[in-house]
Every structure is written in structure tokens, then in C-alpha cells.
PDB file of N, CA and C in Angstrom:
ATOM      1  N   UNK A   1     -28.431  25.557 -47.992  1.00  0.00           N
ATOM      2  CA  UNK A   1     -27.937  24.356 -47.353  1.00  0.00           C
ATOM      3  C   UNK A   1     -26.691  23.850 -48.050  1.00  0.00           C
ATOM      4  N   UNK A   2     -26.442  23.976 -49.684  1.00  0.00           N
ATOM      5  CA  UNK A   2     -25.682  23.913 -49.979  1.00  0.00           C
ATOM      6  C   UNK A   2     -24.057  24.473 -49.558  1.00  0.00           C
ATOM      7  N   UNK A   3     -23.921  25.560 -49.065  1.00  0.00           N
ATOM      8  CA  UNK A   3     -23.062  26.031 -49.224  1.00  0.00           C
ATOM      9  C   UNK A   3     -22.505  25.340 -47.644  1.00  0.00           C
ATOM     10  N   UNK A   4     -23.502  25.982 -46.919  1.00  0.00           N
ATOM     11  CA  UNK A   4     -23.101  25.568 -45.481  1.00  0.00           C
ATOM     12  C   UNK A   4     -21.995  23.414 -45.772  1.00  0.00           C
ATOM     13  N   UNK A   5     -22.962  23.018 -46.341  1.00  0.00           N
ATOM     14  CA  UNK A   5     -22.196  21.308 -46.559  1.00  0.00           C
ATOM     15  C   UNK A   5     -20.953  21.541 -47.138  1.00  0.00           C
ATOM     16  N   UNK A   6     -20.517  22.433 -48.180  1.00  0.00           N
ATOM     17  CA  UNK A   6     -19.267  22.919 -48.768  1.00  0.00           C
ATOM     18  C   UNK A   6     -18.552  23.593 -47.675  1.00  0.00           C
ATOM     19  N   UNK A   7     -18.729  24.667 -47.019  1.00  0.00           N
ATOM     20  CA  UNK A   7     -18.450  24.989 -45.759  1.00  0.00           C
ATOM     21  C   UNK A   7     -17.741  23.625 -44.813  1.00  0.00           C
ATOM     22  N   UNK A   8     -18.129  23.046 -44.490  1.00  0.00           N
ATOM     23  CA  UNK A   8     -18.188  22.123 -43.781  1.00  0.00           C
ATOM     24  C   UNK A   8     -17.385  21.352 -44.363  1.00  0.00           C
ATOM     25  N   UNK A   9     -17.477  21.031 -45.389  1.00  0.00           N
ATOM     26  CA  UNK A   9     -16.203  20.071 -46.138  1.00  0.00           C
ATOM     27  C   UNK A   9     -14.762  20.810 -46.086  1.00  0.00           C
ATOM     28  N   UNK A  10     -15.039  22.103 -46.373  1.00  0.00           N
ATOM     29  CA  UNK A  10     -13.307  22.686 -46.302  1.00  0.00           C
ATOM     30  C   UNK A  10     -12.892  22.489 -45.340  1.00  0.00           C
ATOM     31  N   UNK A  11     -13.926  22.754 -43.934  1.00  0.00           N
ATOM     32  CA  UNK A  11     -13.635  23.080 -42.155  1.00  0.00           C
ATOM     33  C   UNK A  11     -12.836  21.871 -41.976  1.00  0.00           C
ATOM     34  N   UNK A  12     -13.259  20.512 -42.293  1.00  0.00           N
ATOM     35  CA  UNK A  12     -12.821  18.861 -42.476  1.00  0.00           C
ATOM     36  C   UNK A  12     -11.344  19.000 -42.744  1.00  0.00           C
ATOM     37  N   UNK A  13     -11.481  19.140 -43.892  1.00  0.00           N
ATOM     38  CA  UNK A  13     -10.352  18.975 -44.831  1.00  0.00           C
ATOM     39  C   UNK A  13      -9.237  19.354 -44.264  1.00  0.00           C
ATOM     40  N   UNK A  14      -9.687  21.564 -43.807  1.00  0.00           N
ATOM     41  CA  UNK A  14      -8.398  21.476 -43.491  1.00  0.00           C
ATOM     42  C   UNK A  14      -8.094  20.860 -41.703  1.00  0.00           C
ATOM     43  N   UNK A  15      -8.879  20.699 -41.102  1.00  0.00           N
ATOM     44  CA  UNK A  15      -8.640  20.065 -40.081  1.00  0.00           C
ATOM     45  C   UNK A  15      -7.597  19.034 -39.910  1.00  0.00           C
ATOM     46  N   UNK A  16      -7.881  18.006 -40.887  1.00  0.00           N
ATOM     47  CA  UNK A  16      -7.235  16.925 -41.135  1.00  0.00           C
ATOM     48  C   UNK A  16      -5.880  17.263 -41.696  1.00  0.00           C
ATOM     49  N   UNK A  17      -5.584  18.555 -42.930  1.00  0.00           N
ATOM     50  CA  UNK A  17      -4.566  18.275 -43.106  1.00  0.00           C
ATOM     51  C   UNK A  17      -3.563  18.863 -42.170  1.00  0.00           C
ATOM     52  N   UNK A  18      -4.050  19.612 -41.166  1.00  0.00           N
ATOM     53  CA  UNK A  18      -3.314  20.480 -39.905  1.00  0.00           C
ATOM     54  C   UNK A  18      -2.645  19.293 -39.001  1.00  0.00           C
ATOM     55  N   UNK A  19      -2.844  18.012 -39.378  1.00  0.00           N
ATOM     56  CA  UNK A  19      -2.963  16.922 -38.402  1.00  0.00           C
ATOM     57  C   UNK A  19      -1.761  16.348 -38.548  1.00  0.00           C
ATOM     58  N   UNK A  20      -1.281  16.428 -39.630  1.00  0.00           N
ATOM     59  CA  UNK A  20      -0.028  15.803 -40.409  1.00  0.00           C
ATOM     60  C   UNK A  20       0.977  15.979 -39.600  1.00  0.00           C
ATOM     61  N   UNK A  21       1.830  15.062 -39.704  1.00  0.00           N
ATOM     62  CA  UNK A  21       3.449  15.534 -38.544  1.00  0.00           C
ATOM     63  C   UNK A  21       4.289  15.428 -39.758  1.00  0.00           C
ATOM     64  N   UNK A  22       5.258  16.100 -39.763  1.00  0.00           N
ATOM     65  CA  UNK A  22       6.440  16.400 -40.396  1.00  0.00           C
ATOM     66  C   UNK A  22       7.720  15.169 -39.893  1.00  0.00           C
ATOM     67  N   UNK A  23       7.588  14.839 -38.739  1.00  0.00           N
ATOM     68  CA  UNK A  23       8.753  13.841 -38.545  1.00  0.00           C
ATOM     69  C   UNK A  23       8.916  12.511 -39.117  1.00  0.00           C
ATOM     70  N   UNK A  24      10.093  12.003 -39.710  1.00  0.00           N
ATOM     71  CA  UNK A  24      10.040  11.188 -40.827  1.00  0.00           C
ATOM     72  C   UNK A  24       9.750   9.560 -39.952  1.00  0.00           C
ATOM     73  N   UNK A  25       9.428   8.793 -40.537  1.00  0.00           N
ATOM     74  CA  UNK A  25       8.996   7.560 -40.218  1.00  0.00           C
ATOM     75  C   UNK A  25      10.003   6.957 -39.758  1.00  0.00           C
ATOM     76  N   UNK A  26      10.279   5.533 -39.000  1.00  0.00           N
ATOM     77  CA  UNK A  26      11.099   4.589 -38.672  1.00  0.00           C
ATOM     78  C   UNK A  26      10.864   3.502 -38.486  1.00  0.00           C
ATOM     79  N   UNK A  27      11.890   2.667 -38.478  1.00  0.00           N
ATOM     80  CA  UNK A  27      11.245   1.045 -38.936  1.00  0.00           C
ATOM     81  C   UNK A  27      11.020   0.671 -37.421  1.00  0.00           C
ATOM     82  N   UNK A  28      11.547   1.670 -36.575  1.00  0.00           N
ATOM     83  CA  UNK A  28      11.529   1.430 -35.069  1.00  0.00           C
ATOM     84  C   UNK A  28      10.060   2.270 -34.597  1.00  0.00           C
ATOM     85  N   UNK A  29       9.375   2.625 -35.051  1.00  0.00           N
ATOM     86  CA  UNK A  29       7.603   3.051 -34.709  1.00  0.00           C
ATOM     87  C   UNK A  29       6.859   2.527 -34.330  1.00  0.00           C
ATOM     88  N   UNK A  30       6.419   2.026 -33.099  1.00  0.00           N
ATOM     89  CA  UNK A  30       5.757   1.444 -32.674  1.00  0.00           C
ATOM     90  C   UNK A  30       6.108   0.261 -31.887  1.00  0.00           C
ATOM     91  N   UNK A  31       7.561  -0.096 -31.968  1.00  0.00           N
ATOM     92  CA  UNK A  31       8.037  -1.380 -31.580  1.00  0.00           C
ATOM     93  C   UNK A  31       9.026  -1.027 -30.017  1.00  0.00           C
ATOM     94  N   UNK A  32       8.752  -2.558 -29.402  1.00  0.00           N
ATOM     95  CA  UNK A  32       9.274  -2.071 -28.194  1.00  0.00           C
ATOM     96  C   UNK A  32      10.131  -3.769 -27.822  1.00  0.00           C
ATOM     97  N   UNK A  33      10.884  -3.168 -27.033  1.00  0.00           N
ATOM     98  CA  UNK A  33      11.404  -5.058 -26.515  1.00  0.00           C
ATOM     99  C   UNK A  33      10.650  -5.667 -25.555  1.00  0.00           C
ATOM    100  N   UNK A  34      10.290  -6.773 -26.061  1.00  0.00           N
ATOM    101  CA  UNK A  34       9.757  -7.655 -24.354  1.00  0.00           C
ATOM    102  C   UNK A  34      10.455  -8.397 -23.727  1.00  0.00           C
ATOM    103  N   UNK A  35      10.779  -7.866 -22.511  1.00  0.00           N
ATOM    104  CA  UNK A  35      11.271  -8.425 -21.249  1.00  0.00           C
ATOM    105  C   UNK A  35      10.604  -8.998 -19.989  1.00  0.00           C
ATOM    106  N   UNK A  36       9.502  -9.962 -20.426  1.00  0.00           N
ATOM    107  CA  UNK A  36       8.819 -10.798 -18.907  1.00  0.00           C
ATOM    108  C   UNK A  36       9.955 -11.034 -18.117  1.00  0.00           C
ATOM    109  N   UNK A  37       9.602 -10.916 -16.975  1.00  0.00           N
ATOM    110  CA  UNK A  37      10.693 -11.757 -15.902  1.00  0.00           C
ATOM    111  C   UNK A  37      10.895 -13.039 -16.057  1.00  0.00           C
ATOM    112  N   UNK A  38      11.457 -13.425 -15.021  1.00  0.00           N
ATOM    113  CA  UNK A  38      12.210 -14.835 -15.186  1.00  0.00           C
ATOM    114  C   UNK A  38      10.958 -15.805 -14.890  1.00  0.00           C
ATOM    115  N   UNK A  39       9.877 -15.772 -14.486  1.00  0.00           N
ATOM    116  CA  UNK A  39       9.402 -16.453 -13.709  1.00  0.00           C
ATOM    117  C   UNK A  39       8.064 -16.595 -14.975  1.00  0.00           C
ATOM    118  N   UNK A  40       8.149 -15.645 -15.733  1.00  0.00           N
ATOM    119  CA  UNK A  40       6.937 -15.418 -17.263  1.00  0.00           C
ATOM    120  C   UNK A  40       7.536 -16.506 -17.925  1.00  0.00           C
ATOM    121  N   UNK A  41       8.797 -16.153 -17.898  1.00  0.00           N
ATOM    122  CA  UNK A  41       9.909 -16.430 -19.518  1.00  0.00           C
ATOM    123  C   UNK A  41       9.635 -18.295 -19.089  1.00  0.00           C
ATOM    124  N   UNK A  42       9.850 -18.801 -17.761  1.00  0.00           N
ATOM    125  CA  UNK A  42      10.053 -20.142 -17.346  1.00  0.00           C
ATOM    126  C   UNK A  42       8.466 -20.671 -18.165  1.00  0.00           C
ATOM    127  N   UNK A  43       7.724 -19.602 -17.338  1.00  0.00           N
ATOM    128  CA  UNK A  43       5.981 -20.375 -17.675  1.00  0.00           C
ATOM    129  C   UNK A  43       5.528 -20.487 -19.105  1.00  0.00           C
ATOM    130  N   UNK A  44       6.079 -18.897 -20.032  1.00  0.00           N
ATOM    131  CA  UNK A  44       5.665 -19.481 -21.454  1.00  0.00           C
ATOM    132  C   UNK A  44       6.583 -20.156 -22.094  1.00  0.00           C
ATOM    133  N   UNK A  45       7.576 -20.513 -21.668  1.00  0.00           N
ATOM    134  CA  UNK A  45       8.533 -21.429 -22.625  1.00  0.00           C
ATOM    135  C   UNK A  45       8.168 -23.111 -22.083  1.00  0.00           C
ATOM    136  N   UNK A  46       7.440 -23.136 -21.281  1.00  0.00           N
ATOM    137  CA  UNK A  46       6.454 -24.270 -20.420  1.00  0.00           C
ATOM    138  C   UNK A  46       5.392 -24.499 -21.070  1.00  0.00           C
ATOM    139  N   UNK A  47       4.227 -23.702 -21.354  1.00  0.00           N
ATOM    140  CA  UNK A  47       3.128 -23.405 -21.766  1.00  0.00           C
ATOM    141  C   UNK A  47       2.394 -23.052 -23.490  1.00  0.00           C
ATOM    142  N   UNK A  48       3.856 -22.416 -23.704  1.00  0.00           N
ATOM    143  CA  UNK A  48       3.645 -21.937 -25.212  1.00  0.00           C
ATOM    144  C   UNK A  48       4.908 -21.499 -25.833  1.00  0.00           C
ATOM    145  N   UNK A  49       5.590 -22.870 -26.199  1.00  0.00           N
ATOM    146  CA  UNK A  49       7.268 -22.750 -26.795  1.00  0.00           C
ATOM    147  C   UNK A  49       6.998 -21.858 -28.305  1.00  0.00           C
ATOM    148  N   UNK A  50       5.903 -21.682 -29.073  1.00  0.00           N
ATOM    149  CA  UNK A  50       5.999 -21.169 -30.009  1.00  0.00           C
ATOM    150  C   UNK A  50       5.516 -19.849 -29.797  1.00  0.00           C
ATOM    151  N   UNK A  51       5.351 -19.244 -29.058  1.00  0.00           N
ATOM    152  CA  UNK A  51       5.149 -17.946 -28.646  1.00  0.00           C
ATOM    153  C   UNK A  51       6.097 -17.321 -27.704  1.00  0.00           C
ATOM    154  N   UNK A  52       7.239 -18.272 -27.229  1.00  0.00           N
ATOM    155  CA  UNK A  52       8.121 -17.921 -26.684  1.00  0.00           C
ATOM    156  C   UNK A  52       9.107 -17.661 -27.890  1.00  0.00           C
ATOM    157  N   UNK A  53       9.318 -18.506 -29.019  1.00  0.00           N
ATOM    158  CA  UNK A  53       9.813 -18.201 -29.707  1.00  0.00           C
ATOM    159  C   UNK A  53      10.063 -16.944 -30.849  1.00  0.00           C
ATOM    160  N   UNK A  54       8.509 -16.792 -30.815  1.00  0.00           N
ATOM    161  CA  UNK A  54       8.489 -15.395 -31.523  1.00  0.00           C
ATOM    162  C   UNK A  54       9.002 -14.224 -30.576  1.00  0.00           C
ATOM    163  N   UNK A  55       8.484 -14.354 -29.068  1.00  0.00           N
ATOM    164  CA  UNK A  55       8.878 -12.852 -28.569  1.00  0.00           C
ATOM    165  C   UNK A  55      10.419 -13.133 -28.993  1.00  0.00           C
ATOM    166  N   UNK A  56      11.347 -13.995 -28.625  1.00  0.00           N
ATOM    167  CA  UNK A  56      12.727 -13.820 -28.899  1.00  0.00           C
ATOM    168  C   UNK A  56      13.051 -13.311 -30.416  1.00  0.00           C
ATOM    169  N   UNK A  57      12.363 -13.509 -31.919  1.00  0.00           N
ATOM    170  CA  UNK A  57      12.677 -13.088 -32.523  1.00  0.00           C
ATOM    171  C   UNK A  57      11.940 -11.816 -33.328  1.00  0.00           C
ATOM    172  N   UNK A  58      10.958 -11.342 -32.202  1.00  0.00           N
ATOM    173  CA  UNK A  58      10.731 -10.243 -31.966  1.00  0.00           C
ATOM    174  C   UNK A  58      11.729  -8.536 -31.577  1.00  0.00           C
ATOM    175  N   UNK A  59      12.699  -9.712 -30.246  1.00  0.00           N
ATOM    176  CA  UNK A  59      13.470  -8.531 -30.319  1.00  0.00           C
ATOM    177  C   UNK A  59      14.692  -8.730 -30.869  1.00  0.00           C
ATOM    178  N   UNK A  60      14.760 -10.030 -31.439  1.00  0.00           N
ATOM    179  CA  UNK A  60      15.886 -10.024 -32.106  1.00  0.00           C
ATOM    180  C   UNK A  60      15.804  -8.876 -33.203  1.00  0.00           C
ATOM    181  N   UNK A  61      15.131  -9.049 -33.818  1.00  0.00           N
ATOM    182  CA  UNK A  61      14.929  -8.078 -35.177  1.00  0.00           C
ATOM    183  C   UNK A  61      14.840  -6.823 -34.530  1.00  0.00           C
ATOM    184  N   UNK A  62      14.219  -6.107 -33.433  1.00  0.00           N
ATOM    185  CA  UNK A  62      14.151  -4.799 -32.922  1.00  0.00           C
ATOM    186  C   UNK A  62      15.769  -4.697 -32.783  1.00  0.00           C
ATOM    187  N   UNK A  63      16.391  -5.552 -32.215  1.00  0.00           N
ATOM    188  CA  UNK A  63      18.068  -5.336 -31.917  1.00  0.00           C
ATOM    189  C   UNK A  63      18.846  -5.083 -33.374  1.00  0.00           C
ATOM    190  N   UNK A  64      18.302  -5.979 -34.367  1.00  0.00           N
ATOM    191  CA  UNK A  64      19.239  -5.962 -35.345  1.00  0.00           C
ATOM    192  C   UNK A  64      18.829  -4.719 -36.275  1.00  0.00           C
ATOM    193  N   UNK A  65      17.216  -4.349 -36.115  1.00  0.00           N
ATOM    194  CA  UNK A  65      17.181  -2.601 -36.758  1.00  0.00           C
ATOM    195  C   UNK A  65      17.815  -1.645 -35.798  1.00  0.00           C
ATOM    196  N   UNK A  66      18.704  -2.200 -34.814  1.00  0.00           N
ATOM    197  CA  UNK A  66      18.978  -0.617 -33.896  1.00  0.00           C
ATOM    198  C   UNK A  66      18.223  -0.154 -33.176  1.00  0.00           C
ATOM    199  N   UNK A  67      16.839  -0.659 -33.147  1.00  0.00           N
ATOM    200  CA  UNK A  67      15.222   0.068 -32.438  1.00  0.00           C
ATOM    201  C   UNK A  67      16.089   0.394 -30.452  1.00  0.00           C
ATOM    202  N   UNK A  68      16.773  -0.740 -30.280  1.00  0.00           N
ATOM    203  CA  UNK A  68      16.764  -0.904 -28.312  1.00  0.00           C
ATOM    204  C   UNK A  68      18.315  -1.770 -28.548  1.00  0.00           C
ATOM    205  N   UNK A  69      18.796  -1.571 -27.741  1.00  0.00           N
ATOM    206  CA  UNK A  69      19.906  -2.558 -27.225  1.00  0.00           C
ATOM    207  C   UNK A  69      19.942  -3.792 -26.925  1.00  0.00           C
TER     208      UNK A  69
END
């Protein structure tokens, strides 16, 4: 039984390390711009000025790393 659990740990291991990507990271990973329409942008800047405020400096900062235009 032993061996088979050792077995089984390498099978893991290398599984996981086959998993790895080689392409290098970016500060733009995961991030995207938000653009509600006009008719969102009216209701949460109505509804929730401090959450309107963050999406704007949300993409401000995506703009100023280069992430989107």
C-alpha cells in the first residue's frame, strides 16, 4: 500500500507541475474596462456615487497601465 500512495504522490506532483504556463505575468491580468451604458452610468451615479466613483478610477488606472485605451 505503501508504494502505490508514493506512486500516487509523484502521478500529483507531476501533474501539477505540467500545469505551469511559461507566459510572463502582467499588471493587465485579469482586468478589463467598464463601460455601462448611458442609462447604468445615469442610475449608479443616482444610486451609488461611491461606486460610481471607483468604476471611473478603475479604468482610470487600467488606462494609465496601458491595459485598454
Amino acid at each position: 500500500m505503501t508504494a502505490f500512495k508514493v506512486c500516487l504522490m509523484l502521478t500529483s506532483a507531476f501533474l501539477l507541475v505540467g500545469c505551469q504556463t511559461s507566459a510572463p505575468a502582467s499588471v493587465c491580468d485579469g482586468w478589463s474596462d467598464l463601460n455601462p451604458s448611458a442609462q447604468t452610468r445615469q442610475f449608479i451615479i443616482a444610486q451609488d456615487r461611491t461606486f460610481a466613483v471607483e468604476v471611473g478610477a478603475h479604468n482610470e488606472f487600467g488606462r494609465s497601465q496601458g491595459c485598454w485605451e
